[in-house]
Protein backbone atom coordinates (compact mmCIF):
# COMPACT_ATOMS: atom_id res chain seq x y z
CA UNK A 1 -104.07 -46.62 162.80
CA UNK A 2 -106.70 -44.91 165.11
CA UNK A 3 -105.41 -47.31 167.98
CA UNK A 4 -102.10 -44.77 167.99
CA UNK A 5 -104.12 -42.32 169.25
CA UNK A 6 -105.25 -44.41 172.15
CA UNK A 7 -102.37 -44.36 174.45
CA UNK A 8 -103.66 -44.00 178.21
CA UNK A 9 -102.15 -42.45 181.26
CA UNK A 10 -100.78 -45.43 182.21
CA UNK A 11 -99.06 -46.14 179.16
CA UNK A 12 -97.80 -42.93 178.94
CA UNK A 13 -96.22 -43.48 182.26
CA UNK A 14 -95.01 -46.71 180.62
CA UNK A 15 -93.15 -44.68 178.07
CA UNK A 16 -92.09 -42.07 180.10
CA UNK A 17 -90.17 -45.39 182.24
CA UNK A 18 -88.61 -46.76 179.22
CA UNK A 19 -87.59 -43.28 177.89
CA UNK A 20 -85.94 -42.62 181.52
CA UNK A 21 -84.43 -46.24 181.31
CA UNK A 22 -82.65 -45.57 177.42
CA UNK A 23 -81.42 -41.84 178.62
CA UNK A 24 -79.37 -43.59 181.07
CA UNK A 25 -77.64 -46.31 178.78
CA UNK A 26 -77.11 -43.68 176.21
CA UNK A 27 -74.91 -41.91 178.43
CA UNK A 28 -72.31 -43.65 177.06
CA UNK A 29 -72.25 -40.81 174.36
CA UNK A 30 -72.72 -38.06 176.38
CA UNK A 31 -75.39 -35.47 175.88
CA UNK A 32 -74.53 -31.94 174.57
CA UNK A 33 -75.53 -29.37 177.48
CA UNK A 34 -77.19 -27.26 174.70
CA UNK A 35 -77.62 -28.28 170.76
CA UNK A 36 -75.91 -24.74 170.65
CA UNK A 37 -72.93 -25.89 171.84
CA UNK A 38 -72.36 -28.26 169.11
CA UNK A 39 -73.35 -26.44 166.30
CA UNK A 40 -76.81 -27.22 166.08
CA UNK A 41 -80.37 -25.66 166.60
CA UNK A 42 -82.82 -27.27 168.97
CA UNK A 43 -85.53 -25.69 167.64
CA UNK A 44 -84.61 -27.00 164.29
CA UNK A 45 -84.14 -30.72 165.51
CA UNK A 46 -87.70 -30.20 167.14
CA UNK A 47 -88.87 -30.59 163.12
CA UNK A 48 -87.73 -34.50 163.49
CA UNK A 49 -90.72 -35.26 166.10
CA UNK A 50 -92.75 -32.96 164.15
CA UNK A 51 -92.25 -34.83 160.75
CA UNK A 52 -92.38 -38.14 162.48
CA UNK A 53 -95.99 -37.65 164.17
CA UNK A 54 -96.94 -36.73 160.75
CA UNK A 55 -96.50 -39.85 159.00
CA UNK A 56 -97.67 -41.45 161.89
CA UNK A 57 -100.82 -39.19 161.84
CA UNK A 58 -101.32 -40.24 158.39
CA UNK A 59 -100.66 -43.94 159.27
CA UNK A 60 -97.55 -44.13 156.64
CA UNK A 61 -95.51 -45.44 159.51
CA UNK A 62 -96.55 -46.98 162.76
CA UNK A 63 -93.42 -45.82 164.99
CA UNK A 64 -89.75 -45.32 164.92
CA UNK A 65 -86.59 -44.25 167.03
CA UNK A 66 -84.41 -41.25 166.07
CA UNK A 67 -80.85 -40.20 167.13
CA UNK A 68 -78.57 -37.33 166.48
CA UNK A 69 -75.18 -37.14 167.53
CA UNK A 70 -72.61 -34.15 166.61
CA UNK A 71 -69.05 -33.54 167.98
CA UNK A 72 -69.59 -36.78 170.11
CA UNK A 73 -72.03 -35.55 171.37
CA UNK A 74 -76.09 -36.23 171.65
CA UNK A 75 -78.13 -33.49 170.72
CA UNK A 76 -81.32 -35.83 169.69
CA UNK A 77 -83.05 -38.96 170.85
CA UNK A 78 -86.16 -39.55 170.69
CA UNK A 79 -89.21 -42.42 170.49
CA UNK A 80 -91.68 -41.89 167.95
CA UNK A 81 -95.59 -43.57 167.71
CA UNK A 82 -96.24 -47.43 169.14
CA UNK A 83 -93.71 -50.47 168.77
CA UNK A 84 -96.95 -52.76 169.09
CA UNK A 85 -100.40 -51.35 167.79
CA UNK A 86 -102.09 -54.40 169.37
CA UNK A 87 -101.15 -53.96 172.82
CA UNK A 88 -100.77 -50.18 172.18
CA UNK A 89 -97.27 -50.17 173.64
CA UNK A 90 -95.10 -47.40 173.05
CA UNK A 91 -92.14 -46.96 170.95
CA UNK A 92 -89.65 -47.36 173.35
CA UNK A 93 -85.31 -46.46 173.41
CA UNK A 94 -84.31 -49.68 173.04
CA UNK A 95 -86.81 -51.32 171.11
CA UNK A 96 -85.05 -54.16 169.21
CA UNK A 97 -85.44 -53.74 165.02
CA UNK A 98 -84.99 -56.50 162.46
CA UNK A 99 -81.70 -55.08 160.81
CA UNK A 100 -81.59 -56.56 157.40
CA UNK A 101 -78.75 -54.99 155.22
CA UNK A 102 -78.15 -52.42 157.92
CA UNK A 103 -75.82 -55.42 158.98
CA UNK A 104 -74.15 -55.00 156.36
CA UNK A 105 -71.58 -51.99 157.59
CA UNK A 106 -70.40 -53.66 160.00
CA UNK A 107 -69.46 -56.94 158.00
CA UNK A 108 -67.17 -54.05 155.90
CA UNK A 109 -65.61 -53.07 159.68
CA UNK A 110 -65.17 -56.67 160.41
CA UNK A 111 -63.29 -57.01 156.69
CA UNK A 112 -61.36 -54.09 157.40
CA UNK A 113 -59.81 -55.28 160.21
CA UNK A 114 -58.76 -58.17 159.15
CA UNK A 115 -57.61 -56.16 155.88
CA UNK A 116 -55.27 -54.02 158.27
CA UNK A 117 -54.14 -56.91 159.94
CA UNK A 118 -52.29 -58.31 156.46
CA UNK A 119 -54.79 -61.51 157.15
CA UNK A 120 -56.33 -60.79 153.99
CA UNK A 121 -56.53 -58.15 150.93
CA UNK A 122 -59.12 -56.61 149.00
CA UNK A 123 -57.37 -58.10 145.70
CA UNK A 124 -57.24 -61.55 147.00
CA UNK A 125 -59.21 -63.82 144.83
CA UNK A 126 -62.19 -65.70 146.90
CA UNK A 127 -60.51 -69.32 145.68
CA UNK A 128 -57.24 -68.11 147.79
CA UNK A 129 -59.58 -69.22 150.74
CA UNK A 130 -62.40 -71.15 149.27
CA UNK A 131 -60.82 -72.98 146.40
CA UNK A 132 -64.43 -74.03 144.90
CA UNK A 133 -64.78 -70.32 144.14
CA UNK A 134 -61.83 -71.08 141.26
CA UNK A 135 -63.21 -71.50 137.25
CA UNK A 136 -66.59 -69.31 137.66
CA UNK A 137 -68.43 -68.95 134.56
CA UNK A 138 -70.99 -66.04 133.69
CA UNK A 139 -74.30 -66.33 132.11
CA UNK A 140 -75.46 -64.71 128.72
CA UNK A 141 -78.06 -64.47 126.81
CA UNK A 142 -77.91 -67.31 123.87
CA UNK A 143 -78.68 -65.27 120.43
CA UNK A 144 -75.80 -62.54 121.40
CA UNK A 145 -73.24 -64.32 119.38
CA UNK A 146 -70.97 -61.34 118.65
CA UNK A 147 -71.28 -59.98 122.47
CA UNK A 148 -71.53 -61.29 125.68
CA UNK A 149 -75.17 -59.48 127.10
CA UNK A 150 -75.51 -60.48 130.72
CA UNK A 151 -79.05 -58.69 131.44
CA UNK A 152 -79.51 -56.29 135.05
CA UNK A 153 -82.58 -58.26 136.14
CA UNK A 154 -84.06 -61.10 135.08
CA UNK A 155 -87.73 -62.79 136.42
CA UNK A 156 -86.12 -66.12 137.78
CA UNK A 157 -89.37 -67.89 136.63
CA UNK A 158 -89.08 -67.15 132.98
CA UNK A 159 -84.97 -66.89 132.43
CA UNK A 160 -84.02 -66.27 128.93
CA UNK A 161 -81.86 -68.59 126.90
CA UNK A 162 -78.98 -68.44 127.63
CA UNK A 163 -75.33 -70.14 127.61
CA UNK A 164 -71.71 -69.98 129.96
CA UNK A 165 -68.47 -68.17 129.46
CA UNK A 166 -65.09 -68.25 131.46
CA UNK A 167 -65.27 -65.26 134.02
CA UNK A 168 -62.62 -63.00 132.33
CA UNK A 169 -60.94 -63.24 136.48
CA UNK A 170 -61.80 -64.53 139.37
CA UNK A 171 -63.99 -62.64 142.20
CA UNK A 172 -62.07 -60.75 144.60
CA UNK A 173 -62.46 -59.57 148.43
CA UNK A 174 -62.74 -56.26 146.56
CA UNK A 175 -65.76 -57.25 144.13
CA UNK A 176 -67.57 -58.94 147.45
CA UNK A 177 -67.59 -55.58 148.85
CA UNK A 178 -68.52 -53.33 146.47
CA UNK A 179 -71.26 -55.26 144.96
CA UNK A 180 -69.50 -55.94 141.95
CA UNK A 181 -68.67 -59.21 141.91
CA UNK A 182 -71.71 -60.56 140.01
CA UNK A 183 -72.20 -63.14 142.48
CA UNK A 184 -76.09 -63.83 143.31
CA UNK A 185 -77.39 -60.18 142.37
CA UNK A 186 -80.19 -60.84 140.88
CA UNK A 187 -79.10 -61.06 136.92
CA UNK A 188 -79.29 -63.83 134.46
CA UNK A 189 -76.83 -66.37 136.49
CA UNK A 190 -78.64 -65.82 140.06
CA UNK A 191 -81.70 -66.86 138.02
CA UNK A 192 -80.64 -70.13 136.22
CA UNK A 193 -78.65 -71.21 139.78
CA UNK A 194 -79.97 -73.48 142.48
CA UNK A 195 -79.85 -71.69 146.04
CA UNK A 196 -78.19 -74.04 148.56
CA UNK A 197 -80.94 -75.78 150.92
CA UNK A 198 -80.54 -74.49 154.80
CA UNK A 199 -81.79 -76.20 158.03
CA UNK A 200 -81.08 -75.36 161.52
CA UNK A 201 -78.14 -77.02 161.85
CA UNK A 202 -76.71 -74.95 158.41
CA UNK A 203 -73.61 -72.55 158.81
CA UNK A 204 -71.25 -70.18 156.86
CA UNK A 205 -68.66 -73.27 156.57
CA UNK A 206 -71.16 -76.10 155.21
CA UNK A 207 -72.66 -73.27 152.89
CA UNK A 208 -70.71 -70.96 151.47
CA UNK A 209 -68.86 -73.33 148.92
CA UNK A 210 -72.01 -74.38 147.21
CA UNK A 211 -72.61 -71.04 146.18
CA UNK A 212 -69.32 -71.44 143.71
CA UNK A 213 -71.57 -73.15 142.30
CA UNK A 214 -73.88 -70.46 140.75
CA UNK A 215 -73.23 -68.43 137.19
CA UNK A 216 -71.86 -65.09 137.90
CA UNK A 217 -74.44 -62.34 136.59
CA UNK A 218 -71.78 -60.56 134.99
CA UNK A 219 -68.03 -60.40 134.23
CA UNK A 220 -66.66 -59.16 137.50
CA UNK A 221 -66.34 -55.96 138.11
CA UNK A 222 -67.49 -54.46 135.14
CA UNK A 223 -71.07 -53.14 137.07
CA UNK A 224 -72.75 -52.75 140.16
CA UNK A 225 -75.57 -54.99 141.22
CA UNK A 226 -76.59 -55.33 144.76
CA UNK A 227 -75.48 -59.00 145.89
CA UNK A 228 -78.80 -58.88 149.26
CA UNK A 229 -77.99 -62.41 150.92
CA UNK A 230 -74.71 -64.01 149.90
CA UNK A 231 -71.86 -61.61 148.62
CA UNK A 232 -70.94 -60.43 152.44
CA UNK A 233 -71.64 -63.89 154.08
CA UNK A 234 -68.68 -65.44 151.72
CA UNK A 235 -66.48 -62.02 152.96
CA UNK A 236 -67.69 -63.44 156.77
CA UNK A 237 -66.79 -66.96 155.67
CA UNK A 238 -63.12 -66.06 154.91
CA UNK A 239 -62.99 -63.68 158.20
CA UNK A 240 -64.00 -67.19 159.96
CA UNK A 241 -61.14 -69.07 158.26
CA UNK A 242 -58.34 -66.07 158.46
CA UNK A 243 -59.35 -65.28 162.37
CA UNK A 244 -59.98 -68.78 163.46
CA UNK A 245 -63.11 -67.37 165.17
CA UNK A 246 -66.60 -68.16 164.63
CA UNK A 247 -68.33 -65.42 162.99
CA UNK A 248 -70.49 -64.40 165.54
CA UNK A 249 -67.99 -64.85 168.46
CA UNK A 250 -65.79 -62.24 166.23
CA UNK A 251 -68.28 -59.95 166.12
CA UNK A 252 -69.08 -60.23 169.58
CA UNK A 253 -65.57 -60.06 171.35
CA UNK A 254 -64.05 -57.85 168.53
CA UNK A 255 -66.60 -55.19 167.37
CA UNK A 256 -69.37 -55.34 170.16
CA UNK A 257 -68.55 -55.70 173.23
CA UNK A 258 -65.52 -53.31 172.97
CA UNK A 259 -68.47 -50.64 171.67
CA UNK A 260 -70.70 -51.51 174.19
CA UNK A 261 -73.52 -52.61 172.30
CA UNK A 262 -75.02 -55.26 174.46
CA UNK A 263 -78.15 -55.27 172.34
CA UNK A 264 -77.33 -57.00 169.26
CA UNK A 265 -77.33 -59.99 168.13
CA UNK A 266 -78.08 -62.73 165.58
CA UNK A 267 -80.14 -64.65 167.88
CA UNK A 268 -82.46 -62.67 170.28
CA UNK A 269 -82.33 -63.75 173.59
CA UNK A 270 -85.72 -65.17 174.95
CA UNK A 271 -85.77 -62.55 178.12
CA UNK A 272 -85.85 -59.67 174.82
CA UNK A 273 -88.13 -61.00 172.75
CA UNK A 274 -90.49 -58.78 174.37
CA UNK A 275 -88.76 -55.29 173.41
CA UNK A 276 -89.27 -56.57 169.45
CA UNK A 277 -91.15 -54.01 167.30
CA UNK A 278 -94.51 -55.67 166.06
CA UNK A 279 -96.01 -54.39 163.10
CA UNK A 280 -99.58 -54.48 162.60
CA UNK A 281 -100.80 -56.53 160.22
CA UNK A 282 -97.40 -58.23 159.14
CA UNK A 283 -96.85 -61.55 159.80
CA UNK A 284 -93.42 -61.57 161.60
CA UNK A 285 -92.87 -65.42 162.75
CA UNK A 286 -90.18 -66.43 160.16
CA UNK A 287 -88.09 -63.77 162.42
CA UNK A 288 -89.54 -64.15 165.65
CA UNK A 289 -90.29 -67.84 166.03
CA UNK A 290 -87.64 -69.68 164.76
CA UNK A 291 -85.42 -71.54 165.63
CA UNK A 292 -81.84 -70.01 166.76
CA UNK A 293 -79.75 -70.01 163.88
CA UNK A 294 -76.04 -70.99 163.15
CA UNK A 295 -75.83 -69.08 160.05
CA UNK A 296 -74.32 -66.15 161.22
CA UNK A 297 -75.64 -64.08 157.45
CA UNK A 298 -73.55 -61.15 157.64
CA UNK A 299 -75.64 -59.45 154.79
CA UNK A 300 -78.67 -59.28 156.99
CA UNK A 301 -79.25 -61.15 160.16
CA UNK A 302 -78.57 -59.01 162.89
CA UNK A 303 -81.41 -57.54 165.26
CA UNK A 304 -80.58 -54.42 167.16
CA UNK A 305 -81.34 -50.81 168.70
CA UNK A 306 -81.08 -47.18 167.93
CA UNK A 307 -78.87 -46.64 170.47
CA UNK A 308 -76.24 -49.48 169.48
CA UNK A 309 -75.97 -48.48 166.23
CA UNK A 310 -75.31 -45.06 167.02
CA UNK A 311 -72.43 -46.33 169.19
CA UNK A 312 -71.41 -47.95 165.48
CA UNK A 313 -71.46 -44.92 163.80
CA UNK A 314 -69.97 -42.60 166.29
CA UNK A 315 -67.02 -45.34 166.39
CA UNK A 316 -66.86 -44.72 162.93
CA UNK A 317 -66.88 -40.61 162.61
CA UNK A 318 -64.13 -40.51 165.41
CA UNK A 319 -61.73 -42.10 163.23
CA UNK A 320 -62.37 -46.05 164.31
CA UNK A 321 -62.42 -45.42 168.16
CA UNK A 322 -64.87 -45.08 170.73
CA UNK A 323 -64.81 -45.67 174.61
CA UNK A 324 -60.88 -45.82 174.77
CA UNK A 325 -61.38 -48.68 172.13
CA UNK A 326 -59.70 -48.63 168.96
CA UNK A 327 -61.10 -50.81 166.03
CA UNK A 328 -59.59 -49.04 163.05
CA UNK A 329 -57.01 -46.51 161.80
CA UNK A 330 -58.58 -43.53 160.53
CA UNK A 331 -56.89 -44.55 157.43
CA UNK A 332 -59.11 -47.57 156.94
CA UNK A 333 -62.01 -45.89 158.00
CA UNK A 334 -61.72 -43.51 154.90
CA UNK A 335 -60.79 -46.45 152.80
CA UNK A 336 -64.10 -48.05 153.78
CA UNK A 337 -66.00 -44.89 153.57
CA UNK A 338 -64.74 -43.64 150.06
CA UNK A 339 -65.99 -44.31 146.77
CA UNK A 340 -63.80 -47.53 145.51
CA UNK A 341 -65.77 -48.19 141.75
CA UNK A 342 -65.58 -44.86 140.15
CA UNK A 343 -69.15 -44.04 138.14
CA UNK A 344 -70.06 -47.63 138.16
CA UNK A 345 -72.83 -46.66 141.07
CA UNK A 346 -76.41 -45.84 139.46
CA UNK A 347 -78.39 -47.45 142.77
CA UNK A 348 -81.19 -50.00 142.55
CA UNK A 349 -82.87 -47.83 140.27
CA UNK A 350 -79.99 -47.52 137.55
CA UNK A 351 -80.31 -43.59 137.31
CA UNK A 352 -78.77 -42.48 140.74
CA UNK A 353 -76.60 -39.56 140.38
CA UNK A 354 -73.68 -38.03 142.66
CA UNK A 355 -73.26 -41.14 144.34
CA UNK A 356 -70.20 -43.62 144.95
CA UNK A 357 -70.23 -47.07 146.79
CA UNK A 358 -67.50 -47.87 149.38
CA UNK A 359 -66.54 -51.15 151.07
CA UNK A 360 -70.04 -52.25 152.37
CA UNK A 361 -71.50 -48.63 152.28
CA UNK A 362 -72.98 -45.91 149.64
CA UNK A 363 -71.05 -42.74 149.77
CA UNK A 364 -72.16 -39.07 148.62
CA UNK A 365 -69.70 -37.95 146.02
CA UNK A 366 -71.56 -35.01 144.83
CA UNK A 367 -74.61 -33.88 147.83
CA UNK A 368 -76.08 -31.39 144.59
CA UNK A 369 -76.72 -33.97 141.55
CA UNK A 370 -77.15 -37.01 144.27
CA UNK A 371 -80.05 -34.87 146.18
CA UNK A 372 -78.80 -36.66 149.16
CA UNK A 373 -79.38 -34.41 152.13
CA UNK A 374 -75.89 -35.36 153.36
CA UNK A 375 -72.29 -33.15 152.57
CA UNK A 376 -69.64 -35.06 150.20
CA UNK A 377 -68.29 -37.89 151.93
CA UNK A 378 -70.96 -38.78 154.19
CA UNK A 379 -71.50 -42.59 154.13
CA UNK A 380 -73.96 -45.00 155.62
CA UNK A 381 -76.41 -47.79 154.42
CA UNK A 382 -79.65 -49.73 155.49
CA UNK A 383 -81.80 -52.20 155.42
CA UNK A 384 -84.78 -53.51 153.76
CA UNK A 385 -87.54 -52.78 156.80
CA UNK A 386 -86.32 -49.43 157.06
CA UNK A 387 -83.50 -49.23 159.40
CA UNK A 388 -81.08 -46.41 157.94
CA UNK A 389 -77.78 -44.45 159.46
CA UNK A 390 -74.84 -42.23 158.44
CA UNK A 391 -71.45 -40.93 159.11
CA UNK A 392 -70.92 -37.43 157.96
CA UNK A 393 -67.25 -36.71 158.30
CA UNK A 394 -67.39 -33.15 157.21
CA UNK A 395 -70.11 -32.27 159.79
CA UNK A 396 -69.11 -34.36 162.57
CA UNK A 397 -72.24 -35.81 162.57
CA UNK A 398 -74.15 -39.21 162.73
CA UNK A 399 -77.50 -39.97 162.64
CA UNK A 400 -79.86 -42.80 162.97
CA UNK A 401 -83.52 -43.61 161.81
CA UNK A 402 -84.55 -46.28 162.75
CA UNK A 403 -88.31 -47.55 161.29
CA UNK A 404 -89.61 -51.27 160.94
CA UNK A 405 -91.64 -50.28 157.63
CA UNK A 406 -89.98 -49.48 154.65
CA UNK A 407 -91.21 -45.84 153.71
CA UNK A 408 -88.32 -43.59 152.27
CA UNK A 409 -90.32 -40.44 152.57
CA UNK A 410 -90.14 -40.37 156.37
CA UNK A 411 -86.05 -41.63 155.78
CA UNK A 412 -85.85 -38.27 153.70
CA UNK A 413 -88.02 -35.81 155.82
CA UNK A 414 -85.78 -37.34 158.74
CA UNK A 415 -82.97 -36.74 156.62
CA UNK A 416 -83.76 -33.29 155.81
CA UNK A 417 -84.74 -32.14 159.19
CA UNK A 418 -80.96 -32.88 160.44
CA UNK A 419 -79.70 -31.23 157.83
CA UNK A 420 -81.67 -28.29 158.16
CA UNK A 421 -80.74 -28.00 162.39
CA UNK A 422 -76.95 -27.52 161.15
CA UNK A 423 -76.64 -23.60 161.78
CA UNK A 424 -72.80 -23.68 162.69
């Protein structure tokens, strides 16, 4: 990483242009005049840049974008390290990230507004709009005679006998969105089920039914187990048929461009290619050179910036407005934000305490036993590559770190640092 500590006049210059460039489009949240004002202490949120250049220092991370908002207003924005080490280019504002599951949240906006609408329910079974999802079975292991034993994870090369059962019910809306549907999450049935085969010309409508297909991992909603690339893009299949709108064009005309955020998208445009974050030593093509794709994936194909996604969140902590723009009641903003599965939550890791999961997003029950640097009732989510962002109702806060290497330390220290600038 000693190239990060090569940056020349000139490309400080370069920075200090693209910093100049992002102040201005973020001024559609306006800046507080003080972090006083707002409740907040600048020298406190100084620690962000301070933690940042030291996992940069120590070559942990390679760059990242951080943004602070409290009381609608901006008390923090700032560009961290290089966006390319190669052509020792700095981080810049609106450097474009991969998003993964960080697309995630706003599939659950998408589902609530078609929920508040009456074009769909959370109890609806899937087969009320995709009939093949009718008659799912589960998979178990063989030699449980007496009980069924559908195992967390299971190495998809080596599956375990096993044999079907009738799903005690069919999947629901509900079960798509809280990760409890057993549907491709990584158990027993994802392992002994054939993924569907995609080309270019593949899209939510030609492949969405085959996944009916697949043995459900467990009986629904009896656990949770993360459901990474196909639970949400069934939810965005049925938002296609109840809306009559392509995917993407919903997104665009119903969530983005009333929020402003004219840098997202499924497909980057060519004349933005340039503003992607390279990491060094990662080979990036299957993002970058493809083809443009017609599978709009609503579990993790958007590309975006900091300061979008901020305009995402903020929509989200004023209640489901922003700009004059309202996308959501309040109501459904707390329905989407609260925990929905009780104590089923324990994480990836199966041993996560204080923690609830909402419709598309984990929420802090308990900010003590969950160690979550976050008050009760914050929510957010994020995405595999390190993109991460909250809402925190009771603080009026939002925040955004965004980082193109997963590395949870620097999630936490950035984590930690806001929490620790709250004086008021």
């Amino acid at each position: 990483m000693s190239k990060l500590l090569s940056i020349s006049f000139r490309q400080v210059f370069i920075g200090l242009t693209a910093l100049a460039a992002g102040l201005a489009s973020a001024q559609d949240i306006p800046w507080a005049k003080s972090a006083e004002d707002v409740g907040m202490s600048t020298n406190r949120l100084r620690q962000i840049n301070t933690v940042m250049q030291r996992h940069i220092d120590t070559g942990d991370i390679q760059g990242a974008v951080t943004v602070v908002a409290r009381k609608g207003q901006l008390v923090h924005f700032e560009t961290h390290g290089l966006m390319d080490v190669d052509n020792t280019r700095p981080m810049q504002e609106d450097s474009v990230f991969i998003m993964m599951s960080s697309t995630k949240p706003v599939l659950g906006v998408a589902a609530m507004m078609m929920i508040e609408e009456g074009l769909m329910r959370p109890e609806d079974p899937v087969s009320k709009y995709i009939p093949e999802f009718a008659d799912m079975e589960v998979a178990i292991l063989k030699d449980q005679v007496m009980e069924q034993v559908s195992p967390y994870r299971v190495d998809p090369a080596a599956p375990p006998a096993h044999r079907l059962v009738p799903a005690a019910r069919e999947i629901t809306i509900h079960d798509l969105l809280t990760h409890t549907s057993g549907l491709a999450s990584g158990g027993l049935g994802t392992a002994i089920s054939q993924r569907p085969a995609r080309d270019t010309d593949s899209d939510l409508a030609s492949i969405i039914p085959q996944y009916a297909d697949y043995a459900l991992d467990f009986q629904p909603g009896s656990r949770w187990a993360y459901s990474p690339g196909v639970g949400l893009d069934v939810v965005a299949r049925i938002i296609e048929i109840v809306s009559g709108q392509d995917f993407n064009d919903f997104l665009s005309e119903r969530i983005f461009d009333p929020l402003k955020m004219n840098d997202t998208w499924f497909n980057v445009p060519p004349e933005y290619q340039n503003r992607r974050v390279v990491i060094e030593d990662r080979d990036m093509s299957r993002f970058f050179d493809r083809p443009p794709t017609k599978y709009w994936s609503a579990s993790g194909g958007l590309s975006s910036t900091a300061g979008d996604y901020l305009k995402f969140e903020q929509m989200l902590i004023n209640g489901g407005e922003l700009h004059g723009n309202r996308l959501l009641s309040p109501r459904s903003v707390r329905m989407m934000g609260s925990n929905q599965i009780g104590d089923l939550y324990r994480g990836f890791s199966q041993n996560q305490n204080g923690m609830g999961f909402g419709y598309t997003v984990g929420v802090t029950v308990d900010p003590i036993s969950s160690n979550a640097r976050r008050s009760g009732g914050a929510f957010g989510w994020g995405g595999a590559f390190g993109t991460r962002s909250w809402t925190d109702p009771a603080e009026e806060l939002t925040a955004v770190i965004f980082l193109q290497q997963p590395f949870a330390p620097a999630q936490y220290d950035f984590e930690n640092a806001v929490q620790q600038a709250i004086i008021d």
